[in-house]
Every structure is written in C-alpha cells, then in structure tokens.
Protein backbone atom coordinates (compact mmCIF):
# COMPACT_ATOMS: atom_id res chain seq x y z
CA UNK A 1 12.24 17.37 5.81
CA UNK A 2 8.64 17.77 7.35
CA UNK A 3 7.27 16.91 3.61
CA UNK A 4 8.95 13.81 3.82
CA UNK A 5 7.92 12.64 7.18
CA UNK A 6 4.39 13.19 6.19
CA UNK A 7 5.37 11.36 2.65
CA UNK A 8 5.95 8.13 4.93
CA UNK A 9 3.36 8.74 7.69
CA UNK A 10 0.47 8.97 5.05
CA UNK A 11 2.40 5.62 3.00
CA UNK A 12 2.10 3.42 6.56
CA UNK A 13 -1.43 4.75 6.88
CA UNK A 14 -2.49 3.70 3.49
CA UNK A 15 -1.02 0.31 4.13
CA UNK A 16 -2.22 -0.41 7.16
CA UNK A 17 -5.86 1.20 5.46
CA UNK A 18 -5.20 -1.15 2.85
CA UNK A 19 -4.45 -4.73 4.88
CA UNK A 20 -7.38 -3.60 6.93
CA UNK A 21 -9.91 -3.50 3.94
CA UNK A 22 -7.99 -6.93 3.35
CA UNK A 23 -8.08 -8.60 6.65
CA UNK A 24 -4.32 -9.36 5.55
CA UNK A 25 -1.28 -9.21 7.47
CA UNK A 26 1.70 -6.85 5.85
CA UNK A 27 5.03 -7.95 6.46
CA UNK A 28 7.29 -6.00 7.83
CA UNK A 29 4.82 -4.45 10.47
CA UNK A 30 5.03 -0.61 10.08
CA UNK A 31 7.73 -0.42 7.72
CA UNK A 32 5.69 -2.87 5.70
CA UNK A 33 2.51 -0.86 6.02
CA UNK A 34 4.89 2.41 4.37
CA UNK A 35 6.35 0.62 1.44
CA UNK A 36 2.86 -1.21 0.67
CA UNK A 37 1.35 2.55 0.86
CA UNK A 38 4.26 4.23 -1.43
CA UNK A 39 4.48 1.36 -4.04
CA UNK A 40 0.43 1.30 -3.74
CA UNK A 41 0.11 4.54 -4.48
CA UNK A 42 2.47 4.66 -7.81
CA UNK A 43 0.52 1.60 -8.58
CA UNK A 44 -2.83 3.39 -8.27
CA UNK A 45 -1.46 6.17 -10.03
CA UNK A 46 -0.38 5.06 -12.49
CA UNK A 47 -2.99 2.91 -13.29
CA UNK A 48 -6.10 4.95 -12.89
CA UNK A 49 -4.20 8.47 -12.51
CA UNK A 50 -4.63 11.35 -10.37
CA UNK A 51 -7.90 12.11 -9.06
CA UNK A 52 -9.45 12.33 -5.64
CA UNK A 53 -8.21 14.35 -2.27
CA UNK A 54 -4.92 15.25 -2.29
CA UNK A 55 -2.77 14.82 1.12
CA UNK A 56 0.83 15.62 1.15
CA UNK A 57 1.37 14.17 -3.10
CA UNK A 58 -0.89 10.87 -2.43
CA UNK A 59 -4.23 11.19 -4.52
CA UNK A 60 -5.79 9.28 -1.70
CA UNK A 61 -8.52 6.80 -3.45
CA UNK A 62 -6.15 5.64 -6.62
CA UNK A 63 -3.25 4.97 -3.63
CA UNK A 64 -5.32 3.14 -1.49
CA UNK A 65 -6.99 1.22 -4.10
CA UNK A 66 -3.03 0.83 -5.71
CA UNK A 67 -2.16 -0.06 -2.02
CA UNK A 68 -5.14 -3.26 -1.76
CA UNK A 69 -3.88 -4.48 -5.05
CA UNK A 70 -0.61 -4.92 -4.01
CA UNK A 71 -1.36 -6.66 -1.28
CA UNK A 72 -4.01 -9.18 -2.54
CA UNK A 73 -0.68 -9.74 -5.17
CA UNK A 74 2.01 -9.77 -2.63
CA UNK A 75 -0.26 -11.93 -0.21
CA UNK A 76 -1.28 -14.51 -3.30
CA UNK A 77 2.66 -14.56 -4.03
CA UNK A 78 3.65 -15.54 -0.19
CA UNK A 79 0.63 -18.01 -0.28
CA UNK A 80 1.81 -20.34 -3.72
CA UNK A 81 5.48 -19.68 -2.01
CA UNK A 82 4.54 -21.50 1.51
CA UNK A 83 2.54 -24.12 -0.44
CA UNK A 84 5.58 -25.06 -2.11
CA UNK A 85 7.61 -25.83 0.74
CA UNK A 86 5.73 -28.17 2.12
C-alpha cells in the first residue's frame, strides 16, 4: 500500500516537474500531473530504457524526459483541437 502511494506521489511530481520545464498547463490539476508522470515515465522507458536514479520503480531522467514529451504532444493535440472550433 505505502509502495503505491509513493508510485503516485513521485508520478504527480514528475508531471508537475515536467509542465514546469514546459511552462504548460496539465489538465486535470494534480490528477493530471500523476497520469502525465506514470504514462511519461513508460514513455521514457521505454524509449530510452532504464538508467539514472531510481526512486520508488521511476528511473527518474528517462520519466521525466518521457513525462515533457507527453506533454509538448498532449498540449500540441489540445492546441490543433481548439483551433478547430473556432
């Protein structure tokens, strides 16, 4: 149980690390922030493998750089979205 709890804590903290290093908005606010730093981190792990710190099963630089990819994506997505709806 305490595994998972720091499983999400470090996920919102990459996310927010992530939107930060951005200057984007996540949303979702703090649930956002978690599922940007889980899905980051499979992202970055799967992309450039596991290397790096180790906190709590996040390799810490390939999630947060999995994380900032995401959310340039996501962010791009929700951009050509809006544009359309004008």
């Amino acid at each position: 149980m305490f595994s998972f709890l720091w499983f999400l804590i470090i996920g919102g903290i990459l996310g927010w690390l992530a939107g930060l290093i951005l200057g984007k908005d996540i949303p979702g606010g703090i649930i956002g922030n978690i599922i940007a730093g889980i899905v980051g981190s499979w992202l970055g792990g799967t992309l450039l493998g596991a290397w790096g710190p180790k906190v709590s099963d996040f390799y810490i630089v390939p999630a947060l750089i999995g994380a900032i990819v995401l959310i340039f994506i996501v962010s791009l997505v929700l951009k050509a979205l809006s544009g359309n709806r004008a």
